[in-house]
C-alpha atoms as a PDB file:
ATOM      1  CA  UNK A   1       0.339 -35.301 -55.828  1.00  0.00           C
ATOM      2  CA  UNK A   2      -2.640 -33.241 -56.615  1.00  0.00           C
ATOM      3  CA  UNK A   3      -4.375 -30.871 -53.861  1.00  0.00           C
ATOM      4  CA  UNK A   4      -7.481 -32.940 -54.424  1.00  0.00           C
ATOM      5  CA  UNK A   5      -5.815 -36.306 -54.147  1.00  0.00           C
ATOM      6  CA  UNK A   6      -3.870 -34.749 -50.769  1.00  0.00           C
ATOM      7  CA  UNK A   7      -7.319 -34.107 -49.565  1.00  0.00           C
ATOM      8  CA  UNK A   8      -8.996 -37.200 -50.084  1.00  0.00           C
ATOM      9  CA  UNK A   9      -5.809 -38.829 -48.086  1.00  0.00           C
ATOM     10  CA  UNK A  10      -6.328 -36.668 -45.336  1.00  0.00           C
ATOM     11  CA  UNK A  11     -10.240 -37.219 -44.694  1.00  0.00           C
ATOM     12  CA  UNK A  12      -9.979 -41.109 -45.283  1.00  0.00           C
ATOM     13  CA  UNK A  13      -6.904 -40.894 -42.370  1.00  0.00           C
ATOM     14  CA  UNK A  14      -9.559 -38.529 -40.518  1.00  0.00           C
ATOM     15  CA  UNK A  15     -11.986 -40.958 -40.701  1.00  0.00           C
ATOM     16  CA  UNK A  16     -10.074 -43.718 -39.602  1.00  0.00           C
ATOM     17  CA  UNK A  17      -8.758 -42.287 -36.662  1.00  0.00           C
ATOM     18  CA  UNK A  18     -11.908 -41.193 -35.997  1.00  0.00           C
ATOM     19  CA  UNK A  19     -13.675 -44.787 -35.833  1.00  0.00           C
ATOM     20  CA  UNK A  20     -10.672 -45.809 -33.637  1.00  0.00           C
ATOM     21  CA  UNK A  21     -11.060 -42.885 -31.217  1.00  0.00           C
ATOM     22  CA  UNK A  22     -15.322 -43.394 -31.160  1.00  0.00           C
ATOM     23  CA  UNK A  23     -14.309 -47.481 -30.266  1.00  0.00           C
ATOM     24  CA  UNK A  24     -11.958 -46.105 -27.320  1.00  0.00           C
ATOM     25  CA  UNK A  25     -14.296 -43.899 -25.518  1.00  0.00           C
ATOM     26  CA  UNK A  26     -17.029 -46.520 -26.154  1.00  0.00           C
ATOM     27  CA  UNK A  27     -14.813 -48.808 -24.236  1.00  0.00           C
ATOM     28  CA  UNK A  28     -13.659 -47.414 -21.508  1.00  0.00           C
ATOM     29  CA  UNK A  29     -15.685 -47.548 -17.971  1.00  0.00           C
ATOM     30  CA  UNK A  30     -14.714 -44.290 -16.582  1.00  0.00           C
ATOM     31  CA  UNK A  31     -16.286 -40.858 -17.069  1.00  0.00           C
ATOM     32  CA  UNK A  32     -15.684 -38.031 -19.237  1.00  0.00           C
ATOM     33  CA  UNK A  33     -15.156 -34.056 -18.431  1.00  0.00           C
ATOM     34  CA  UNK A  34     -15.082 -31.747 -20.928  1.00  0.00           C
ATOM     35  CA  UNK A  35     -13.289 -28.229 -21.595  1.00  0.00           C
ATOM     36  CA  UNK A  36     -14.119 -25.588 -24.271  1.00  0.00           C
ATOM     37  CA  UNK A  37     -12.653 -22.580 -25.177  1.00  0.00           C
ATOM     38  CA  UNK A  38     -12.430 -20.055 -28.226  1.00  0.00           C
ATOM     39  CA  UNK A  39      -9.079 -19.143 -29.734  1.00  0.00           C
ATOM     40  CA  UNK A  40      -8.720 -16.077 -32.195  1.00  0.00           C
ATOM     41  CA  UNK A  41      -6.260 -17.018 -35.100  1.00  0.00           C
ATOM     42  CA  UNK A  42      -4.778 -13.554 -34.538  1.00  0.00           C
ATOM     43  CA  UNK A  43      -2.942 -13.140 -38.573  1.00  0.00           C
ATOM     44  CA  UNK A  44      -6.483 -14.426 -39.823  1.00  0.00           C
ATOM     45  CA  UNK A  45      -9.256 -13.135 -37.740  1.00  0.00           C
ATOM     46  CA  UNK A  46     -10.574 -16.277 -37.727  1.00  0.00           C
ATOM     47  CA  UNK A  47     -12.366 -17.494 -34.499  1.00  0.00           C
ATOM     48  CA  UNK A  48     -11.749 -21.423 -33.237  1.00  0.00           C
ATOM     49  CA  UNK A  49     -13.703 -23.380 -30.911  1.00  0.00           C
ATOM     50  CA  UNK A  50     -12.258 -26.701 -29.502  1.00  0.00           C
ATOM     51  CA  UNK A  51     -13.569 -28.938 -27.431  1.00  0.00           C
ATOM     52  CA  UNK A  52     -11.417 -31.241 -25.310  1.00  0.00           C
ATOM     53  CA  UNK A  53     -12.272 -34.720 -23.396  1.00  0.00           C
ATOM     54  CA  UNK A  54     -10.535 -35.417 -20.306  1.00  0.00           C
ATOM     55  CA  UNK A  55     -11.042 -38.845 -18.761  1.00  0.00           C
ATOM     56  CA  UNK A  56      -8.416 -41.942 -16.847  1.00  0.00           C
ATOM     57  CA  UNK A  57      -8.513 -45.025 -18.741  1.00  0.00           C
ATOM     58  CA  UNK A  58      -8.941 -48.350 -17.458  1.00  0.00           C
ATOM     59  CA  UNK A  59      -5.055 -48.174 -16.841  1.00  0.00           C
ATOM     60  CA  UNK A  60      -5.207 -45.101 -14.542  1.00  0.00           C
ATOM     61  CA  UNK A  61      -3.788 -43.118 -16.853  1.00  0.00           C
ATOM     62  CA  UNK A  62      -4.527 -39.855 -17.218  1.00  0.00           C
ATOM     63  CA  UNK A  63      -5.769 -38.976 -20.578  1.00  0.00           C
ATOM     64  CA  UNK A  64      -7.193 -35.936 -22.640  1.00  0.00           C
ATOM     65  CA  UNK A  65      -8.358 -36.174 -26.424  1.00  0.00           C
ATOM     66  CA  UNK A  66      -9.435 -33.687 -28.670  1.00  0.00           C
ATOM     67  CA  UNK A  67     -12.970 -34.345 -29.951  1.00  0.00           C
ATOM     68  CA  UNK A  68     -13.777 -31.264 -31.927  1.00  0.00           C
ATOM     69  CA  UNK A  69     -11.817 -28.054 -33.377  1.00  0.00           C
ATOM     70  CA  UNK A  70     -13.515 -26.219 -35.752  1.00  0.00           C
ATOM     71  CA  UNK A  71     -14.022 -22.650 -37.262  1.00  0.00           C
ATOM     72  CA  UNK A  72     -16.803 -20.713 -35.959  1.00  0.00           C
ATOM     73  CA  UNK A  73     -18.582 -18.884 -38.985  1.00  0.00           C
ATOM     74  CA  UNK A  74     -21.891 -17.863 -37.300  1.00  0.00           C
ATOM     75  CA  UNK A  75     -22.549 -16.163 -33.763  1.00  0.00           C
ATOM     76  CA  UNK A  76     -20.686 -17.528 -30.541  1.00  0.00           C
ATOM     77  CA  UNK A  77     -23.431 -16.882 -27.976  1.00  0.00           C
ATOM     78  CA  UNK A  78     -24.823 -19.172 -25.180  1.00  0.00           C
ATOM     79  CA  UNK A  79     -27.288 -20.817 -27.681  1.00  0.00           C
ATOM     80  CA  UNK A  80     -24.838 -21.240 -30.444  1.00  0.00           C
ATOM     81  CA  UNK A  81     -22.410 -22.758 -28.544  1.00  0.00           C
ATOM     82  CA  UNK A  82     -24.609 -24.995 -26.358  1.00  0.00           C
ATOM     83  CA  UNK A  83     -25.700 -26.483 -29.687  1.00  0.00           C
ATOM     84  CA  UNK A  84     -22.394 -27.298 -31.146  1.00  0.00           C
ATOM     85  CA  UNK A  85     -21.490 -28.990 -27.171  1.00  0.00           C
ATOM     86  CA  UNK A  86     -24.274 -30.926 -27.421  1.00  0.00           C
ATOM     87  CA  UNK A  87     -23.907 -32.659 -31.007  1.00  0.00           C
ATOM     88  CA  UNK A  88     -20.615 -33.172 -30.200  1.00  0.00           C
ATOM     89  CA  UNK A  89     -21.562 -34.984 -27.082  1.00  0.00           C
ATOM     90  CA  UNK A  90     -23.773 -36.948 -29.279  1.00  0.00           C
ATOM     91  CA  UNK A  91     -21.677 -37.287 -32.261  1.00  0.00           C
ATOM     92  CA  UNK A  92     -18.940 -39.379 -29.873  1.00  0.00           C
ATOM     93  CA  UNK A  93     -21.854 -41.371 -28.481  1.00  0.00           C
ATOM     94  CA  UNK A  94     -20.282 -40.046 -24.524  1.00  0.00           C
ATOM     95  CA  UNK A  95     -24.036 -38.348 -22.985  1.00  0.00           C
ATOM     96  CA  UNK A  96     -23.927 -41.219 -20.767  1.00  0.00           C
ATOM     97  CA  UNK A  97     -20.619 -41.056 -19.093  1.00  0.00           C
ATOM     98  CA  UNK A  98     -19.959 -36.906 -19.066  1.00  0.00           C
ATOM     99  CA  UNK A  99     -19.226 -35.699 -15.666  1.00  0.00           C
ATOM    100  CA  UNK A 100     -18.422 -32.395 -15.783  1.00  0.00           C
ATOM    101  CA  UNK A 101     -18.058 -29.596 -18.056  1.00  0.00           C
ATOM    102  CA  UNK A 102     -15.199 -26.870 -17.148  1.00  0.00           C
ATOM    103  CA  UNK A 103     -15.116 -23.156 -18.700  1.00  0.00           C
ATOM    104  CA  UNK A 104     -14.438 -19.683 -17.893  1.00  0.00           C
ATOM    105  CA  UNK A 105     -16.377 -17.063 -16.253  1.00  0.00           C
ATOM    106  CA  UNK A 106     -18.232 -15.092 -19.488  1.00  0.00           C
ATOM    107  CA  UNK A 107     -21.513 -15.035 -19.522  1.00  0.00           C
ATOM    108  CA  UNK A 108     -22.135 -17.304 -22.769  1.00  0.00           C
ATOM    109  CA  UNK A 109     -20.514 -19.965 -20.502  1.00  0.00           C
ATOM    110  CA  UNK A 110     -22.912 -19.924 -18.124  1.00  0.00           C
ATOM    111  CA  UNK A 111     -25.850 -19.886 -20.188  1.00  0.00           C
ATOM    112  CA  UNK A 112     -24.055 -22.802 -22.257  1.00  0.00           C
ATOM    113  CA  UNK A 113     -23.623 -24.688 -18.717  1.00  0.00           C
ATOM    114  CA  UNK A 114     -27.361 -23.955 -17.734  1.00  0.00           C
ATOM    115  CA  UNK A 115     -28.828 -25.474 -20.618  1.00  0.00           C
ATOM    116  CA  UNK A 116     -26.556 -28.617 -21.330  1.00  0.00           C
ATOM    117  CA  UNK A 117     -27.168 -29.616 -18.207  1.00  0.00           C
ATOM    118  CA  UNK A 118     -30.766 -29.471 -18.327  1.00  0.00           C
ATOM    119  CA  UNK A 119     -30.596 -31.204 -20.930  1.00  0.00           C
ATOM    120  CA  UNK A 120     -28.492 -34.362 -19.534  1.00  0.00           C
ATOM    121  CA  UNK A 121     -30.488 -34.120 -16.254  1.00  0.00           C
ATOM    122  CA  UNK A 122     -33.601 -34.798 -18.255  1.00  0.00           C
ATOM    123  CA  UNK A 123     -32.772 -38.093 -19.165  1.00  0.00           C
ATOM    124  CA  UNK A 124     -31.181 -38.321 -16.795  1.00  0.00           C
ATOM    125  CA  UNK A 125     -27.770 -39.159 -17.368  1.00  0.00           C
ATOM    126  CA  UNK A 126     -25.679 -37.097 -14.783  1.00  0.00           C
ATOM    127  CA  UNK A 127     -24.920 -38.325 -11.323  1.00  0.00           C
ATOM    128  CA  UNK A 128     -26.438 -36.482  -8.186  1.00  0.00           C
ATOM    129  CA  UNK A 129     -28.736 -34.190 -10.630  1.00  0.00           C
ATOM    130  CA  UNK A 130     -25.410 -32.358 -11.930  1.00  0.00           C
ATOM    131  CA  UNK A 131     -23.888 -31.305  -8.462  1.00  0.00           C
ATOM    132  CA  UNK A 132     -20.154 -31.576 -10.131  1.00  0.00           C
ATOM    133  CA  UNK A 133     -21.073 -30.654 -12.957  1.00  0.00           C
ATOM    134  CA  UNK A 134     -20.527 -26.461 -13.310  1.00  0.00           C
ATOM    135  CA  UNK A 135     -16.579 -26.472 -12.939  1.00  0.00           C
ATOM    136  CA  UNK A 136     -15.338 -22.790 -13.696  1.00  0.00           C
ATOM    137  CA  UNK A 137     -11.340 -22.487 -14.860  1.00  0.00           C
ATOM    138  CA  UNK A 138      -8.786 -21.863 -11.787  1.00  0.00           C
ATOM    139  CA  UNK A 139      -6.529 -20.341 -14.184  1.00  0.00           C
ATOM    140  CA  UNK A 140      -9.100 -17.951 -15.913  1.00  0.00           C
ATOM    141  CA  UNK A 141     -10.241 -16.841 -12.439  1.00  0.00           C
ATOM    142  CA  UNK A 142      -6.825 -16.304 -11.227  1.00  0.00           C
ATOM    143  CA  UNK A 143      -5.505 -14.664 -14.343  1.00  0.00           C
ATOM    144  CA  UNK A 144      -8.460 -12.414 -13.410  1.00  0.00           C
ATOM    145  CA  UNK A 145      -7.209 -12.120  -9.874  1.00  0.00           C
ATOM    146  CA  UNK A 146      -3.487 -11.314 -11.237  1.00  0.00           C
ATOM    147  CA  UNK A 147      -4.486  -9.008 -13.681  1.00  0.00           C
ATOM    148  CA  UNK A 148      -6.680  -6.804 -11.110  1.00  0.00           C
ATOM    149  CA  UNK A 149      -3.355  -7.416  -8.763  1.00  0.00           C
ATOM    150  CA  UNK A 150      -1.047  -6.121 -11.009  1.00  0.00           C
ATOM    151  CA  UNK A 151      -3.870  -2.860 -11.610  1.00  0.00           C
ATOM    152  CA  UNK A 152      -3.580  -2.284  -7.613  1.00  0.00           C
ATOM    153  CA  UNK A 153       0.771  -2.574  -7.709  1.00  0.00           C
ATOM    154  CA  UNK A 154       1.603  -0.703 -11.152  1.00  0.00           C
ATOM    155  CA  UNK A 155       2.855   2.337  -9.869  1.00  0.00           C
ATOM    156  CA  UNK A 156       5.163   0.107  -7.296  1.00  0.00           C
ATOM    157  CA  UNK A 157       6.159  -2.405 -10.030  1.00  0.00           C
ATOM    158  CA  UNK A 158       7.371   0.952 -12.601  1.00  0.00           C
ATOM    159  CA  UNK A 159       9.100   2.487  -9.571  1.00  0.00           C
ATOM    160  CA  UNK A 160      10.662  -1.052  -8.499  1.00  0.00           C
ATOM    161  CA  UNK A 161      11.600  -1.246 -12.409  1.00  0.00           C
ATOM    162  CA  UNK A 162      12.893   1.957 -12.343  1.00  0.00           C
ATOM    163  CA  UNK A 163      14.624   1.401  -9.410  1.00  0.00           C
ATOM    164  CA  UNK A 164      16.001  -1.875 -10.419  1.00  0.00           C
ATOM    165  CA  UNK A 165      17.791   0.441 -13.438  1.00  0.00           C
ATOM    166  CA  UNK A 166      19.008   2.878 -11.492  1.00  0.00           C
ATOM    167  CA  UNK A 167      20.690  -0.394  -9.108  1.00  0.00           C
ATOM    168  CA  UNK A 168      22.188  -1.584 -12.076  1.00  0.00           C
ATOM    169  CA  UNK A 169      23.748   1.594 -13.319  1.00  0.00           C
ATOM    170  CA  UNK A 170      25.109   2.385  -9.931  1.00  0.00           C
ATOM    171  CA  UNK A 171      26.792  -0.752  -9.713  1.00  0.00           C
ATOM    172  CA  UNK A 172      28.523  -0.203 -12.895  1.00  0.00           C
ATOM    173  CA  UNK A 173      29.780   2.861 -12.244  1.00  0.00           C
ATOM    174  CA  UNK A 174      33.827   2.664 -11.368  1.00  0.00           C
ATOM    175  CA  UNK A 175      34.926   2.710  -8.305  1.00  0.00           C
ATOM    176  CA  UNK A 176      36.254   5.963  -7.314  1.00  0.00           C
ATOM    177  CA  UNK A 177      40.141   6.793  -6.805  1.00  0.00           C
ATOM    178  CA  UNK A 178      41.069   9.543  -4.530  1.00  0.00           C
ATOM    179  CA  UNK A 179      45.096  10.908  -3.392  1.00  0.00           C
ATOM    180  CA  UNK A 180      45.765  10.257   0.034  1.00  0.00           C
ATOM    181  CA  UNK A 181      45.234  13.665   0.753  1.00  0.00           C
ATOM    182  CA  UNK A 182      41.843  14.306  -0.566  1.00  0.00           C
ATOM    183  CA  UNK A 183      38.364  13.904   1.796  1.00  0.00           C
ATOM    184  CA  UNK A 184      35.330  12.161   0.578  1.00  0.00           C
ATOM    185  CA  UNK A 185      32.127  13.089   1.569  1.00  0.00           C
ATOM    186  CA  UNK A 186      29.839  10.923   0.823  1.00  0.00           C
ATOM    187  CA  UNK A 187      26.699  13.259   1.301  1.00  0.00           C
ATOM    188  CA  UNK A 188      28.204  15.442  -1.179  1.00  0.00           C
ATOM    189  CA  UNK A 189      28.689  13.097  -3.492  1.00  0.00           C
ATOM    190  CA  UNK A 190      24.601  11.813  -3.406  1.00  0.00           C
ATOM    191  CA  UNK A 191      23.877  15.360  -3.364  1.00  0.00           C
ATOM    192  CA  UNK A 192      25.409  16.053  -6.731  1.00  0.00           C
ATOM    193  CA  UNK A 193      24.147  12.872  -7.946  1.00  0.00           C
ATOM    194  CA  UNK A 194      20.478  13.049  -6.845  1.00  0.00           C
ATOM    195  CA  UNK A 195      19.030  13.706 -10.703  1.00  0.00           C
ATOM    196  CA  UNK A 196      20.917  10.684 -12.092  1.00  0.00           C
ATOM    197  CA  UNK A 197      19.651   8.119  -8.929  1.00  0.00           C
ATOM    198  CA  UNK A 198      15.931  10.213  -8.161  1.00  0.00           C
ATOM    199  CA  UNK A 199      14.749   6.475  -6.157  1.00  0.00           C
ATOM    200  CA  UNK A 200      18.229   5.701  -4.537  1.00  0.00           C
ATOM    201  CA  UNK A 201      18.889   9.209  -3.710  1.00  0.00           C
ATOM    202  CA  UNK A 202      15.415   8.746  -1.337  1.00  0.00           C
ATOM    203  CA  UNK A 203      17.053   5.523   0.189  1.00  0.00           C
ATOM    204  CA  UNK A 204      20.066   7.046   0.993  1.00  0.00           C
ATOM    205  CA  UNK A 205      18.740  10.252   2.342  1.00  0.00           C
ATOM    206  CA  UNK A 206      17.415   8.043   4.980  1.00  0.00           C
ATOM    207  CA  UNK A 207      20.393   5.159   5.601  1.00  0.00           C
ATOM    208  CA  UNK A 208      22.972   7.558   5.884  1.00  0.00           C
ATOM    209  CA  UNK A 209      21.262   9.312   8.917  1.00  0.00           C
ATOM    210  CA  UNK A 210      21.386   6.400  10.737  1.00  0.00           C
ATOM    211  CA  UNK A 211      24.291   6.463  13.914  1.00  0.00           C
ATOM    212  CA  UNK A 212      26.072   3.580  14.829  1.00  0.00           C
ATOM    213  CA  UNK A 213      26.517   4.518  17.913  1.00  0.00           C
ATOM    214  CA  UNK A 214      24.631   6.049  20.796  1.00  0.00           C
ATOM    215  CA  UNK A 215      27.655   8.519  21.970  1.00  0.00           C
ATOM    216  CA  UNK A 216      25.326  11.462  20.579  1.00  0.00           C
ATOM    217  CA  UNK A 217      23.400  10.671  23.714  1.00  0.00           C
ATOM    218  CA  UNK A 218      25.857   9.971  25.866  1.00  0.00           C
ATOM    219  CA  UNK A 219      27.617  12.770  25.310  1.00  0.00           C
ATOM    220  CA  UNK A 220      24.467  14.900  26.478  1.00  0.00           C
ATOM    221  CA  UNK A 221      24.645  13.627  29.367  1.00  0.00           C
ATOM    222  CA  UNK A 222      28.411  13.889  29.706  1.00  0.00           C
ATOM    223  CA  UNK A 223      27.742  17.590  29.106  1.00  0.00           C
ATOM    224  CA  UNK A 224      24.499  17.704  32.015  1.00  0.00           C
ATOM    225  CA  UNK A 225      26.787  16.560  34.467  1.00  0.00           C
ATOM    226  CA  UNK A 226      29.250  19.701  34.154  1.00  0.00           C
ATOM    227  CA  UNK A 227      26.314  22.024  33.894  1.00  0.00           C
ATOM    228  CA  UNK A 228      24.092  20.501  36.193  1.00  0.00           C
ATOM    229  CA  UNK A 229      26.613  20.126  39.318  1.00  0.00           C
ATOM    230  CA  UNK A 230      25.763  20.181  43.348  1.00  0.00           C
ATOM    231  CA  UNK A 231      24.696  24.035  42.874  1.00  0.00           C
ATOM    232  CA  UNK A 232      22.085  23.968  40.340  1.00  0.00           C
ATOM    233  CA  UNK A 233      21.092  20.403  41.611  1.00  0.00           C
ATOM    234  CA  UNK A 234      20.057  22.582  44.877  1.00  0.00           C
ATOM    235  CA  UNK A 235      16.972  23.474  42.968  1.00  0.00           C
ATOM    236  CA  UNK A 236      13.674  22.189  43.747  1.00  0.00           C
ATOM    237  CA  UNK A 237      12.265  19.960  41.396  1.00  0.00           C
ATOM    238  CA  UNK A 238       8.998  21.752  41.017  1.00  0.00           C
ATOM    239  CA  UNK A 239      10.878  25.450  40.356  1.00  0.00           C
ATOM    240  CA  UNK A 240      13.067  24.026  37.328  1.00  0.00           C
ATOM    241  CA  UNK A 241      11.724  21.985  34.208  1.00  0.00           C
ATOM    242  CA  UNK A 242      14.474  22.026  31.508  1.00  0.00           C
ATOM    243  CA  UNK A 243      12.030  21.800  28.585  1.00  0.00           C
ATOM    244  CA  UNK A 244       9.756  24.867  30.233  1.00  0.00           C
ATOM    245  CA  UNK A 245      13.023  27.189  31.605  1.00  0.00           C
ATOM    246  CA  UNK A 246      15.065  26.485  28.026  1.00  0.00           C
ATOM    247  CA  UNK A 247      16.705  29.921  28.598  1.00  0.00           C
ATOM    248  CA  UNK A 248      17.815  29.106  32.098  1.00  0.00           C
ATOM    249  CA  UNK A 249      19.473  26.191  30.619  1.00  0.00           C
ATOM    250  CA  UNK A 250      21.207  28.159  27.825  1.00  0.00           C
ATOM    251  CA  UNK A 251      22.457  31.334  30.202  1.00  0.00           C
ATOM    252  CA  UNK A 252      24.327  28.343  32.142  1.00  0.00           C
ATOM    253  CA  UNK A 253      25.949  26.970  28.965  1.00  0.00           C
ATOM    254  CA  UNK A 254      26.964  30.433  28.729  1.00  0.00           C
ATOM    255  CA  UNK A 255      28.569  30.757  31.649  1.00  0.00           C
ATOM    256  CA  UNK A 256      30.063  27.704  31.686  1.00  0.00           C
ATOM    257  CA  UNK A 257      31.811  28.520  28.614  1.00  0.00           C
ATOM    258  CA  UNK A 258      32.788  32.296  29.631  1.00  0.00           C
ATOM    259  CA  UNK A 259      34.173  30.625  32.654  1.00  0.00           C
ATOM    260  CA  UNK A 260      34.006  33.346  35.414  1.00  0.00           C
ATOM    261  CA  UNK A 261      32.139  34.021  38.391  1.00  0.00           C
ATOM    262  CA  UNK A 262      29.246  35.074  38.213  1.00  0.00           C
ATOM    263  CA  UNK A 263      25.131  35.478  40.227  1.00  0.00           C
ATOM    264  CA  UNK A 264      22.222  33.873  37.923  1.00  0.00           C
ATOM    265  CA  UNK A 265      18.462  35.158  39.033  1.00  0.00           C
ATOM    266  CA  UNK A 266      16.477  31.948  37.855  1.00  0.00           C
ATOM    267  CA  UNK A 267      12.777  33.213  37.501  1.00  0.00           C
ATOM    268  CA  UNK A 268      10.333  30.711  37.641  1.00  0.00           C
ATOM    269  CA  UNK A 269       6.507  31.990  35.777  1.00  0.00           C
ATOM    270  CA  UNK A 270       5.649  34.583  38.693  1.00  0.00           C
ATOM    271  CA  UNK A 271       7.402  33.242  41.570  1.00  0.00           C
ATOM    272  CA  UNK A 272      10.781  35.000  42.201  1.00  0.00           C
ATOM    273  CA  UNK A 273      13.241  32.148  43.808  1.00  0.00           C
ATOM    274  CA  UNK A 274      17.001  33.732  43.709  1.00  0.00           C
ATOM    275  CA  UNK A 275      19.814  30.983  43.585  1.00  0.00           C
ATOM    276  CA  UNK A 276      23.335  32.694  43.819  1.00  0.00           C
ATOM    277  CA  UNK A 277      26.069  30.366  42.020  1.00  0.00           C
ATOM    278  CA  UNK A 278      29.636  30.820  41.713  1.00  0.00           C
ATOM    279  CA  UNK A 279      32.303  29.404  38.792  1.00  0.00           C
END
């Protein structure tokens, strides 16, 4: 078969389908929405436009048909492409039953928008003088809202990436094995291994100060009770403050720990009080 021959086949089954598809729309009672769009053929350079015809047949089903896809030799701007919607629109005989016509947010789409449908209002052929008309693309808008997202979050997604790496290289490392002798200290150990895990190092810096249990605490006040006994308590309120006399406070520890007798002077600012106690 010749490449002539193969292209005469092709245009007669192009024409054919073609006659079939302008019966269908003719036919049906519902009305039509359109979508356009430009694709760049990105091993040829070429640019595509296609424009797509969404309607529900007399079936309720749901149906979309390509009406035009075609190479774009000349300059895609509002004008241009405006003209090419428009004798498609006539070409397939549907001015009286579009209802809507859905692109993206660029600027030739809204001139393209402006102008088709002044043009349909002027016969008029759209219902409530084109209120449903103007549909802009959810997905364009929120691949617009993603894409500024994703501008906001990159330095948290390449440390979460990185961090994610440095997860799965700590959980392959092998387990350690230690004699029954030796100690592990596991803030050594993430000491000595801060350069290889820089983002878990940070986490663990923090967990592993965490207490579980309050006996740090408790334990204070374990050790206030055998400072602090019926002696000291003796002292007014107002002429002892254990954050302002800190040093009174540490001279008992002393004591306490020498364990003799002994006389403590407690000065309070510039009022002399003497309390005598004995160990």
């Amino acid at each position: 078969m010749s490449r002539n021959t193969l292209r005469s086949d092709i245009q007669l089954i192009h024409q054919r389908e073609k006659k079939r598809m302008y019966e269908y729309l003719d036919n049906i009672s519902s009305r039509v929405s359109l979508t356009t769009d430009i694709w760049i053929a990105r091993y040829q350079g070429i640019e595509y436009i296609c424009i797509t015809a969404h309607f529900v047949d007399d079936d309720w089903v749901l149906k979309k048909k390509i009406i035009y896809f075609q190479d774009i030799e000349y300059s895609h701007n509002g004008p241009t492409l405006s003209k090419v919607l428009r004798d498609s629109i006539l070409d397939w005989n549907i001015d009286k039953k579009v209802f809507s016509l859905v692109v993206d947010n660029g600027s030739a789409s809204d001139w393209i928008v402006k102008d088709l449908k002044l043009w349909l209002c002027q016969k008029p052929l759209l219902p409530l003088e084109g209120v449903f008309f103007h549909v802009r693309c959810i997905a364009h808008i929120l691949n617009l809202n993603v894409s500024d997202g994703l501008e906001i979050i990159k330095e948290t997604i390449r440390r979460t990436r990185e961090m994610k790496t440095e997860m799965q290289i700590y959980l392959e490392e092998p387990l350690l094995t230690l004699d029954s002798n030796a100690k592990c200290e596991i803030l050594d150990w993430w000491k000595f291994n801060v350069c290889r895990y820089p983002m878990l190092s940070k986490i663990a810096h923090d967990v592993l100060a965490v207490p579980v249990t309050i006996v740090a605490s408790e334990a204070a006040f374990s050790m206030g009770e055998r400072v602090c006994h019926l002696s000291l308590a003796l002292l007014m309120k107002e002429r002892f403050n254990l954050v302002e006399d800190a040093k009174v406070v540490d001279l008992a520890f002393q004591v306490l720990h020498r364990g003799c007798e002994t006389n403590i002077i407690f000065m309070h600012h510039c009022d002399l009080s003497l309390c005598t106690s004995t160990y």
